[in-house]
N, C-alpha and C. Protein backbone atom coordinates (compact mmCIF):
# COMPACT_ATOMS: atom_id res chain seq x y z
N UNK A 1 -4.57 48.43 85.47
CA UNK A 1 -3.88 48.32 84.20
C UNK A 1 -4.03 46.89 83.70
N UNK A 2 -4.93 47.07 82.62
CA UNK A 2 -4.67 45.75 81.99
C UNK A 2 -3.28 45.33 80.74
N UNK A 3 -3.15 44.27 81.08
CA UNK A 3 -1.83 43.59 79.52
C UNK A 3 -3.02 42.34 78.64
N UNK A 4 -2.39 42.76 77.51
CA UNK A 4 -3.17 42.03 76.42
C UNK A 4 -1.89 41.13 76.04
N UNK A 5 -2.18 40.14 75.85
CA UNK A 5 -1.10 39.53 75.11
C UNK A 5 -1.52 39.31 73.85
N UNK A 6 -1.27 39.47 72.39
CA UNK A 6 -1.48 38.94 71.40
C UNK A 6 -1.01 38.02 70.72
N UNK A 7 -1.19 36.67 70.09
CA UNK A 7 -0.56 35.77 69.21
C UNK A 7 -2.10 35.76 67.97
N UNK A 8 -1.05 36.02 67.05
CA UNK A 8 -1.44 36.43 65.44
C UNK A 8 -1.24 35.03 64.37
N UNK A 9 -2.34 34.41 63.97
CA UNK A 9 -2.03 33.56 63.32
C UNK A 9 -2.83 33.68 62.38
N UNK A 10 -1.91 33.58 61.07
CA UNK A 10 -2.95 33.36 59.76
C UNK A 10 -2.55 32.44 58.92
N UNK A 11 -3.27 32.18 58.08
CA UNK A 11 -3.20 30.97 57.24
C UNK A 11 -3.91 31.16 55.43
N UNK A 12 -3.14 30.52 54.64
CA UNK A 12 -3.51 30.79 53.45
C UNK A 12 -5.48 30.22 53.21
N UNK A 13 -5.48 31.38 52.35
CA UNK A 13 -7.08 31.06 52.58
C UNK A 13 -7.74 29.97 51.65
N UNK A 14 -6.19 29.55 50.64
CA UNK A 14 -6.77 27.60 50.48
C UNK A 14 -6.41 26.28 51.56
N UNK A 15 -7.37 25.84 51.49
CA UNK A 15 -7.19 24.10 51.87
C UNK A 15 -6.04 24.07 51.49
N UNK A 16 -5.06 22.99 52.80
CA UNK A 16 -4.06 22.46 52.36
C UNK A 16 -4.36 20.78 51.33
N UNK A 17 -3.69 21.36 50.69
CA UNK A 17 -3.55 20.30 49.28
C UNK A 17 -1.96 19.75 49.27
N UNK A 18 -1.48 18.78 49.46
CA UNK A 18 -0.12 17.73 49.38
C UNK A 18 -0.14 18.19 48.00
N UNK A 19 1.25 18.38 47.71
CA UNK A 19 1.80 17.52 46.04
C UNK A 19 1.99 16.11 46.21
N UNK A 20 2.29 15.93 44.88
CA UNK A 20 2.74 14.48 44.68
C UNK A 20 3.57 14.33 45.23
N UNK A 21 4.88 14.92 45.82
CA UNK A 21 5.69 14.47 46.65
C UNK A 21 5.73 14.58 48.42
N UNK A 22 4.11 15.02 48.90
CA UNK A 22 3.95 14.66 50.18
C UNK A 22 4.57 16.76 50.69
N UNK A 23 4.88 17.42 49.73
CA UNK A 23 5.25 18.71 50.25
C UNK A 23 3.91 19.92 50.57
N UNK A 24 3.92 20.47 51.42
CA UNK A 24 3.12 21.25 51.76
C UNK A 24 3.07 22.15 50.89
N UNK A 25 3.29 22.48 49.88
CA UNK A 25 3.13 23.70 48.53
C UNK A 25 2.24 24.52 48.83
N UNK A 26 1.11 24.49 49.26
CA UNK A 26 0.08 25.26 49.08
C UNK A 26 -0.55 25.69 50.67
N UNK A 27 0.59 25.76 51.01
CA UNK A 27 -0.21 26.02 52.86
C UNK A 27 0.91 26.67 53.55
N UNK A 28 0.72 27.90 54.14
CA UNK A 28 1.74 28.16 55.51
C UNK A 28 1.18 28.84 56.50
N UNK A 29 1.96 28.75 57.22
CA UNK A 29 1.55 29.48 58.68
C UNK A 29 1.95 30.62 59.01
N UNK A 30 2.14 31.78 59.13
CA UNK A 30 2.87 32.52 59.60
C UNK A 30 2.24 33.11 61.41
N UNK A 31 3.42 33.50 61.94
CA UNK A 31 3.19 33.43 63.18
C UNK A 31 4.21 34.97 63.69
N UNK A 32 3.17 35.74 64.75
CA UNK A 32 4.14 37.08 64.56
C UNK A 32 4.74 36.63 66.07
N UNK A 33 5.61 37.45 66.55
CA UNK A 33 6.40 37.58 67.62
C UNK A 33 5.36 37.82 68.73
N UNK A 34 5.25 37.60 70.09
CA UNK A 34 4.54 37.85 71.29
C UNK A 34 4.25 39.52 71.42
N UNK A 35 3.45 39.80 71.20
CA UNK A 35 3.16 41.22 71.49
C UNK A 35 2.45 41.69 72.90
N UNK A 36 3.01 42.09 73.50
CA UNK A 36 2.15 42.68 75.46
C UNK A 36 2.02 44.14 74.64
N UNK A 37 0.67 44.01 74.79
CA UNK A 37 0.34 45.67 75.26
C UNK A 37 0.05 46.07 76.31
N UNK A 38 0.09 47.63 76.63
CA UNK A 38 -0.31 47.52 78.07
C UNK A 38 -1.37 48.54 77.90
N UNK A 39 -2.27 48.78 78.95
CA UNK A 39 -4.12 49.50 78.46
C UNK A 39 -3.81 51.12 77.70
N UNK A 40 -4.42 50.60 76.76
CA UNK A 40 -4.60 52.02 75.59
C UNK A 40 -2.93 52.52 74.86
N UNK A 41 -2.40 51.28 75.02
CA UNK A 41 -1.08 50.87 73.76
C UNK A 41 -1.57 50.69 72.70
N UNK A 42 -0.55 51.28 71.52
CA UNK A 42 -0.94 50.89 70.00
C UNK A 42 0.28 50.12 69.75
N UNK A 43 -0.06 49.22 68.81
CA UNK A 43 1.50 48.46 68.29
C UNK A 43 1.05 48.73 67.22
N UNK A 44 0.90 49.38 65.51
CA UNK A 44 1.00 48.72 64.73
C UNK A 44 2.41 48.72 63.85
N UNK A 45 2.91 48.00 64.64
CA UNK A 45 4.63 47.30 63.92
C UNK A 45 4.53 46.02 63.05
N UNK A 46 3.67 44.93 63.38
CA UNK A 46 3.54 43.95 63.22
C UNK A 46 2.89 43.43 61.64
N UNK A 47 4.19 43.11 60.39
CA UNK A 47 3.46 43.20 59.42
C UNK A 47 3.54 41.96 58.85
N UNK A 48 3.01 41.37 57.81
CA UNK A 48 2.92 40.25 57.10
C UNK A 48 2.76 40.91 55.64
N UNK A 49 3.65 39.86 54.78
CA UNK A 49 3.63 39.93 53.78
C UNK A 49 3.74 38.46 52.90
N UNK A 50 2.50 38.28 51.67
CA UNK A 50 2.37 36.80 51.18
C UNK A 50 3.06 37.08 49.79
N UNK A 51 3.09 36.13 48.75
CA UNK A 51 3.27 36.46 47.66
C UNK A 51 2.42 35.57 47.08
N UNK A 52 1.76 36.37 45.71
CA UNK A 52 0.54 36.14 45.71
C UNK A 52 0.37 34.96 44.43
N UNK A 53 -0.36 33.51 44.81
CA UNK A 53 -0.30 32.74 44.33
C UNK A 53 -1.17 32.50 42.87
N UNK A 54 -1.02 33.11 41.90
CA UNK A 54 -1.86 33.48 40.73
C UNK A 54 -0.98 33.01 39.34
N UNK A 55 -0.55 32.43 39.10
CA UNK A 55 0.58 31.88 38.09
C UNK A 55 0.48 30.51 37.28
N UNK A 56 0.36 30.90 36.45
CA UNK A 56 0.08 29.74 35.46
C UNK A 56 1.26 29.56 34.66
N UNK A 57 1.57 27.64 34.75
CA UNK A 57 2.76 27.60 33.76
C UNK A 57 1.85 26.13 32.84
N UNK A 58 2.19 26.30 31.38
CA UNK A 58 1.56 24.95 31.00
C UNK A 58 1.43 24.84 29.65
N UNK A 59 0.85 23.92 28.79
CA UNK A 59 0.55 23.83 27.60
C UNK A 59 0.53 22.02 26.84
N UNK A 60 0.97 22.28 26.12
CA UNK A 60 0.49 20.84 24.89
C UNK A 60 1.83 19.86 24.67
N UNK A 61 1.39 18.55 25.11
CA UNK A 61 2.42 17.93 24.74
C UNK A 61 2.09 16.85 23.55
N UNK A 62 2.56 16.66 21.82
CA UNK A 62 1.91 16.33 21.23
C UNK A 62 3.16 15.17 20.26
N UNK A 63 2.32 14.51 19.13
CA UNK A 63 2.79 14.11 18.47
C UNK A 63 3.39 14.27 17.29
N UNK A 64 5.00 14.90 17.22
CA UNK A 64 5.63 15.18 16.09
C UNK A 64 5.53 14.73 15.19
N UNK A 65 4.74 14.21 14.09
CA UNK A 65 5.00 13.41 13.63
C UNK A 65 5.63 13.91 11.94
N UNK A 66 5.91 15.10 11.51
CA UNK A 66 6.84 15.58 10.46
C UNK A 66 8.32 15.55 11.22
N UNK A 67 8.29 15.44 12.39
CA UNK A 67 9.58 15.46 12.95
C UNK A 67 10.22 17.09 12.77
N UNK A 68 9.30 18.23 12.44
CA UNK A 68 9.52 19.47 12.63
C UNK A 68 10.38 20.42 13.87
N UNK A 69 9.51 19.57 14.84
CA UNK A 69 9.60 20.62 16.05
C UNK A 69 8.70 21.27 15.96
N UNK A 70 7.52 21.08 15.13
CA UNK A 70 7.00 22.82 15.44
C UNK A 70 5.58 21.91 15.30
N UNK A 71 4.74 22.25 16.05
CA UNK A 71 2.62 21.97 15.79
C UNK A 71 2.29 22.17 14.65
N UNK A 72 2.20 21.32 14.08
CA UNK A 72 1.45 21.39 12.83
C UNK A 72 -0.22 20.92 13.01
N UNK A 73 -0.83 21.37 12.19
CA UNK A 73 -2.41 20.92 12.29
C UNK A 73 -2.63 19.45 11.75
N UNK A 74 -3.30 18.79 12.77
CA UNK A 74 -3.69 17.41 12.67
C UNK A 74 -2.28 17.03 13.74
N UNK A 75 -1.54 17.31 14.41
CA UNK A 75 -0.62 16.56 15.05
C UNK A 75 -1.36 16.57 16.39
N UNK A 76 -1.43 15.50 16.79
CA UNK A 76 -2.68 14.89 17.88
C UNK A 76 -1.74 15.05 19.32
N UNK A 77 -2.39 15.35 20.43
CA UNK A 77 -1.96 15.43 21.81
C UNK A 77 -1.69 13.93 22.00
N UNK A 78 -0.36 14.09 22.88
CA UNK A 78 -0.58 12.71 23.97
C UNK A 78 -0.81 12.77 25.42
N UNK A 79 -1.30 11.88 25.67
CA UNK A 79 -1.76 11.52 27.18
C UNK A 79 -0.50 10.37 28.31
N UNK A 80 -0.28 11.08 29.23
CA UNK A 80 -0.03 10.48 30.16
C UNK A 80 1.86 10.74 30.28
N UNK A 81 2.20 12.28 29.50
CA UNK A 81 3.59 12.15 29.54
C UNK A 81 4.09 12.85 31.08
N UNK A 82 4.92 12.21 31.59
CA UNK A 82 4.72 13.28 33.05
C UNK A 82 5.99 14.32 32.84
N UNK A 83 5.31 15.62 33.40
CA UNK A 83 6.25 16.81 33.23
C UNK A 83 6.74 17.58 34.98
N UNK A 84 7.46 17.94 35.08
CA UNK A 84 8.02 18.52 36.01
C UNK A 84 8.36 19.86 36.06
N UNK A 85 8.21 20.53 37.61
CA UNK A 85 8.20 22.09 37.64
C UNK A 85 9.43 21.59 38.58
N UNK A 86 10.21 22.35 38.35
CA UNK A 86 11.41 22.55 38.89
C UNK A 86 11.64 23.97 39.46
N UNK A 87 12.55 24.32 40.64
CA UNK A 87 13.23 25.39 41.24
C UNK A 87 14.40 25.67 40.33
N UNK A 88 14.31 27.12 39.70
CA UNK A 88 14.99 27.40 38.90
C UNK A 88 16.65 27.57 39.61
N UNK A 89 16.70 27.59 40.56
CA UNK A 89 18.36 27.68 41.49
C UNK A 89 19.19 26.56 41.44
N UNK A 90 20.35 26.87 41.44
CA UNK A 90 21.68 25.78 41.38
C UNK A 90 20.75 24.22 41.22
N UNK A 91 19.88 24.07 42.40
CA UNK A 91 20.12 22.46 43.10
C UNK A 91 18.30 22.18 42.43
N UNK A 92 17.85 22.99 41.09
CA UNK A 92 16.64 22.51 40.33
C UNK A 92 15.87 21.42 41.12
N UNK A 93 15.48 21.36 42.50
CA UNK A 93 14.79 20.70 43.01
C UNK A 93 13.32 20.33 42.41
N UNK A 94 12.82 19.07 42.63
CA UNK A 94 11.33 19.45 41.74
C UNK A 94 10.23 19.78 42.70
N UNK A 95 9.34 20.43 42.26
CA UNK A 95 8.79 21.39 42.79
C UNK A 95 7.12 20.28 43.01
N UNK A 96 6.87 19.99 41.96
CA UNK A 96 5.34 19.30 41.80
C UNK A 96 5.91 18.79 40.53
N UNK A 97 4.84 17.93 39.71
CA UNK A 97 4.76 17.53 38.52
C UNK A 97 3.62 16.72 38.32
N UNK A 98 3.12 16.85 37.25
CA UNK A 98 1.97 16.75 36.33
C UNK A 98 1.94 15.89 35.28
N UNK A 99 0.88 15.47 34.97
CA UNK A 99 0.86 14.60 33.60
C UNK A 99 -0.47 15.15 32.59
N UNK A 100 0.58 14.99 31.34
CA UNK A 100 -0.37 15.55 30.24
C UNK A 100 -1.75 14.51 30.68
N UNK A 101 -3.22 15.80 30.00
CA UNK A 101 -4.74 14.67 30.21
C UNK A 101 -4.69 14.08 28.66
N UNK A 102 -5.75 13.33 28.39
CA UNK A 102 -6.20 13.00 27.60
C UNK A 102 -6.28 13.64 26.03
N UNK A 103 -6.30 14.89 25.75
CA UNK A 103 -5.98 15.25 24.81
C UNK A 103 -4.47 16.00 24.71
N UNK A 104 -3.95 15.73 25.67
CA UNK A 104 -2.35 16.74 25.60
C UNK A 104 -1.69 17.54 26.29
N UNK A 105 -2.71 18.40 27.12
CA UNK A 105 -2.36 19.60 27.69
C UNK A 105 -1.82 19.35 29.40
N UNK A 106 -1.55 19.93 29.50
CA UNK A 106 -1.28 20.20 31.02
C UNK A 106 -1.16 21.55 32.07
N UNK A 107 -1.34 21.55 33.03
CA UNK A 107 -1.06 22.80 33.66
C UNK A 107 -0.44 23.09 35.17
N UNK A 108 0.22 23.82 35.38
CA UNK A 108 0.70 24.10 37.01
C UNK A 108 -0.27 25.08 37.15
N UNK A 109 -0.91 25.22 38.00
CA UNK A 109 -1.82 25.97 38.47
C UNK A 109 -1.38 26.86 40.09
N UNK A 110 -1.78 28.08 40.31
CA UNK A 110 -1.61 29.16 41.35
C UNK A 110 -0.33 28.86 42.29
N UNK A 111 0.91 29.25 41.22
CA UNK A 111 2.47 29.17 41.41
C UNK A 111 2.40 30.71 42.03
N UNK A 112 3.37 30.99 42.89
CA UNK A 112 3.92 32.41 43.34
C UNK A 112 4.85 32.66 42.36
N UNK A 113 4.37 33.79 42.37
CA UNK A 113 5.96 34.39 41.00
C UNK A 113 6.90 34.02 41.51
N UNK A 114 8.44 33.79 40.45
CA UNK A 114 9.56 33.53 40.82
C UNK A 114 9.84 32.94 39.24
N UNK A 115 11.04 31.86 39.57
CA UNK A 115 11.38 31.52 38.36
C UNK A 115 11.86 29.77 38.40
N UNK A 116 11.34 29.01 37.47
CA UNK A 116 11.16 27.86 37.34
C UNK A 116 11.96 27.07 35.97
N UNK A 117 11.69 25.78 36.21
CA UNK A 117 12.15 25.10 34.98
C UNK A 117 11.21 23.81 34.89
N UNK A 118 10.83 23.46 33.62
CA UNK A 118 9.69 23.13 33.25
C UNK A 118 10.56 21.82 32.20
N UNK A 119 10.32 21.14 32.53
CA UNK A 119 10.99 19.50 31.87
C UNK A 119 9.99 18.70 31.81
N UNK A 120 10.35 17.50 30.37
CA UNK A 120 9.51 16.46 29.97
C UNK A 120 10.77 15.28 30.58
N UNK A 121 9.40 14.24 29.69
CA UNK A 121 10.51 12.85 29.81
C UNK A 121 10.90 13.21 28.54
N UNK A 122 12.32 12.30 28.73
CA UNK A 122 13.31 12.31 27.45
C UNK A 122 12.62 11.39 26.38
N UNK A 123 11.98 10.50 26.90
CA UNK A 123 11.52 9.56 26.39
C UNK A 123 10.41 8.43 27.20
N UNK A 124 9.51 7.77 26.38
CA UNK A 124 8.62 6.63 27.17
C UNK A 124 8.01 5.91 26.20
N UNK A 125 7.56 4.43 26.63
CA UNK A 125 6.96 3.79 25.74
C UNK A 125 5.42 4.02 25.48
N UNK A 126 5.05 3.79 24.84
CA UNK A 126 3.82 4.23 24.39
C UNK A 126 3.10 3.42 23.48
N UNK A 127 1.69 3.11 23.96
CA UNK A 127 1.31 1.84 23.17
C UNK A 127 0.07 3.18 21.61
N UNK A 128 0.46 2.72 20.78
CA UNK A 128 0.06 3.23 19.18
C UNK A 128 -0.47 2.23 18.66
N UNK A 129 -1.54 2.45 17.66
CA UNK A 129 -2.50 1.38 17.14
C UNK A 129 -1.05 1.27 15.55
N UNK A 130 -0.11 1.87 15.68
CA UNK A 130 0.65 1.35 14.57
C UNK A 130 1.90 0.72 15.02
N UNK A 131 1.81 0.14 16.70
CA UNK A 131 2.81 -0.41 17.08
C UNK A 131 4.19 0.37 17.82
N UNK A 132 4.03 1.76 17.19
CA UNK A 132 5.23 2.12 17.68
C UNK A 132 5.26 2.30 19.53
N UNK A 133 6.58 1.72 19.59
CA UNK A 133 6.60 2.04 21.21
C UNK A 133 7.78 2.58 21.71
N UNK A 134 8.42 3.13 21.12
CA UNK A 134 9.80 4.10 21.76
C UNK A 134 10.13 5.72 21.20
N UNK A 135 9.86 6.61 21.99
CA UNK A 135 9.29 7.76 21.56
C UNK A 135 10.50 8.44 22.12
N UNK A 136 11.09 9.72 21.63
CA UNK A 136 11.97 10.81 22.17
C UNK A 136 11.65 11.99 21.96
N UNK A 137 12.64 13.34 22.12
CA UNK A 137 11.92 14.18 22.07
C UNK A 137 12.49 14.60 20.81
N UNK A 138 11.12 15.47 20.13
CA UNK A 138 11.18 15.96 18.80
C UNK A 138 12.26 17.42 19.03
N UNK A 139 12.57 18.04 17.56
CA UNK A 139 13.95 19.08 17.77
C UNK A 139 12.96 20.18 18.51
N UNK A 140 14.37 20.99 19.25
CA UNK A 140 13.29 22.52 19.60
C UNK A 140 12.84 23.41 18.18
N UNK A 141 12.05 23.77 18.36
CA UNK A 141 11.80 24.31 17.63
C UNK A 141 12.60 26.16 17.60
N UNK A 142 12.78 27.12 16.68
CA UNK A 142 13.55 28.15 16.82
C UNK A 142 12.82 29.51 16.67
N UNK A 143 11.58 29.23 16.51
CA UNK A 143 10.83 30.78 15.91
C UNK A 143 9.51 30.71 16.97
N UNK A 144 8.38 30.11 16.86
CA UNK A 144 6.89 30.46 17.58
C UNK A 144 7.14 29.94 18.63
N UNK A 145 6.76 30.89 19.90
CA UNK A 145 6.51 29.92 21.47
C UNK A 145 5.60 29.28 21.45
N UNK A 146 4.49 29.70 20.80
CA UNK A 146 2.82 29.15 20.47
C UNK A 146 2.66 27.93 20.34
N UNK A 147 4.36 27.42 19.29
CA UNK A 147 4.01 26.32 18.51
C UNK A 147 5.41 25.43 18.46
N UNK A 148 6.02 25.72 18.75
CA UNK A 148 7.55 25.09 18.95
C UNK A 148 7.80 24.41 20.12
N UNK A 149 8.60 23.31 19.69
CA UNK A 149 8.79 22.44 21.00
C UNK A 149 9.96 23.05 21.98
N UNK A 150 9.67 22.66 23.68
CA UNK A 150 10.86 23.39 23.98
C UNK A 150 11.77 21.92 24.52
N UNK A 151 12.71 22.81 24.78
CA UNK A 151 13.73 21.54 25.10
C UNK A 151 13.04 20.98 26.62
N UNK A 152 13.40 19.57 26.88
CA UNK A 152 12.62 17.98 27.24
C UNK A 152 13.82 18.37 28.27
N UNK A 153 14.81 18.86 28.44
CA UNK A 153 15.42 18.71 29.93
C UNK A 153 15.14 20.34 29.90
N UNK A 154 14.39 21.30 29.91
CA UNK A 154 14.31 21.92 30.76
C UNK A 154 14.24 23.69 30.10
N UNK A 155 13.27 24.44 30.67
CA UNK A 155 12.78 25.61 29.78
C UNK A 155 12.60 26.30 30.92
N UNK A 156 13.46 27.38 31.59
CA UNK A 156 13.37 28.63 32.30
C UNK A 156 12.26 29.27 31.79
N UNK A 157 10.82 29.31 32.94
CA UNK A 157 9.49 30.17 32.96
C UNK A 157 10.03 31.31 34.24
N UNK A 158 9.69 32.78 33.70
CA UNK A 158 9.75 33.35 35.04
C UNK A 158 8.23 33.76 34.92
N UNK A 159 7.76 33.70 36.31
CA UNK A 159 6.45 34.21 36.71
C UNK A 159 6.47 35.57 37.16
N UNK A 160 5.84 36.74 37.10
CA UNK A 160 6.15 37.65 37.78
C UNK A 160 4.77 39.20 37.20
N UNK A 161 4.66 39.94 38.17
CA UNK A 161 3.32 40.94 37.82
C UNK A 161 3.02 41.11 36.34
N UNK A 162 4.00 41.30 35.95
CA UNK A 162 3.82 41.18 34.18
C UNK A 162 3.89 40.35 33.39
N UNK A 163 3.96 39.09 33.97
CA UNK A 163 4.27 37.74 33.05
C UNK A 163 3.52 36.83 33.84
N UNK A 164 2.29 36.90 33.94
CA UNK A 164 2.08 35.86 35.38
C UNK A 164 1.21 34.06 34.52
N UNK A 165 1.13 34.60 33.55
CA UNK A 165 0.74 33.22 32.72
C UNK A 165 1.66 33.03 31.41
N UNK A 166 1.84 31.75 31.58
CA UNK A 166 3.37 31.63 30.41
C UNK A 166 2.63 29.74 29.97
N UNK A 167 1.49 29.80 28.79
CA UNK A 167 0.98 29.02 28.18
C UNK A 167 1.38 28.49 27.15
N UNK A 168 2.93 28.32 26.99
CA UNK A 168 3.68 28.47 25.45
C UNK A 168 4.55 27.32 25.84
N UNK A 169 4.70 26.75 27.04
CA UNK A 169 5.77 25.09 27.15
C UNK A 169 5.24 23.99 26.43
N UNK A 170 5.62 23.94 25.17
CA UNK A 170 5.00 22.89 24.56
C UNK A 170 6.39 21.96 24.49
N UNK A 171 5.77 19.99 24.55
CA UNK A 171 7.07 19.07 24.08
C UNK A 171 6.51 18.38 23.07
N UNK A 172 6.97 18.01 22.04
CA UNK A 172 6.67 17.78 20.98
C UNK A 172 7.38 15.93 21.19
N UNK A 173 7.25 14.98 20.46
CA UNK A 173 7.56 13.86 20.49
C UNK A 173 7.95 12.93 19.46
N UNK A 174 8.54 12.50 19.04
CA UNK A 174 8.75 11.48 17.60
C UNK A 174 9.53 9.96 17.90
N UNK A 175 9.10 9.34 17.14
CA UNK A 175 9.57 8.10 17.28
C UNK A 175 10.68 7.81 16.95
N UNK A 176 11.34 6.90 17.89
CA UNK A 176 12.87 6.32 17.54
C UNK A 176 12.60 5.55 16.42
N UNK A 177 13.69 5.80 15.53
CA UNK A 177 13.28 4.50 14.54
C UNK A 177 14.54 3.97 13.92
């Protein structure tokens, strides 16, 4: 009589990648319980279940400059505003965070469904060829997700089989004056 012992290890089939805050986000281990078989035993008890990392949260962070709230054409992206994914539960831990590129946009890329909160800065200085350097956030806007700013502390995204890309977090910006 032979005994098999089994230990089951799998691993997500990306490279572990750090966030910016040194957290393992994108990597786990799972590990099943010690299984003995003994010759011509079946176990299949032993199950795993992932949740599947396909979720997009993101969009345009730009320059208000009607002071609308809302994208108007010709209102130019900014670069370098940093945004935050937050845990949508009591204690909004941050999750990762990102900074708008060069023309505006930004993105969280292959999130597990669930539900999040998505925040700008309230404000930052910013060097403008017309001098201005103290920027806040422009009003929310009340009608288009497309095109309306959302509120700068914080916009509940849920991710989930039917909602799994949510490209509509836009922050809009205007100058203190």
């Amino acid at each position: 009589m032979a005994i098999l012992c089994l230990l089951v290890v799998l691993a997500s089939p990306e490279p572990f990648r750090p966030d910016d805050f040194g957290n393992e986000m994108y990597r786990y281990d799972v590990f099943s319980d010690i299984v003995t078989l003994k010759e011509d035993e079946i176990n299949d008890t032993i199950d795993f279940g992932f949740v599947p990392k396909n979720g997009f949260i993101g969009d345009f962070v730009w320059n208000d400059s009607d002071r609308s709230g809302i994208q108007d054409e010709g209102e130019n992206g900014i670069f370098g505003v940093k945004i935050w994914l937050r845990d949508a539960s009591a204690t909004r831990s941050v999750l990762i965070s990102n900074t708008s590129n060069e023309t505006g946009y930004y993105i969280f890329e292959d999130l597990p469904y669930g539900s999040y909160v998505v925040s700008a800065e309230d404000g930052f200085p910013l060097e403008f060829p017309n001098s201005i350097s103290d920027w806040g956030p422009s009003p929310v806007g009340m009608g288009d997700p497309q095109n309306d700013s959302n509120n700068h502390n914080g916009t509940i995204v849920i991710l989930d089989k039917d909602n799994r890309i949510n490209l509509t977090i836009d922050f809009g910006y205007i100058p203190y004056t």
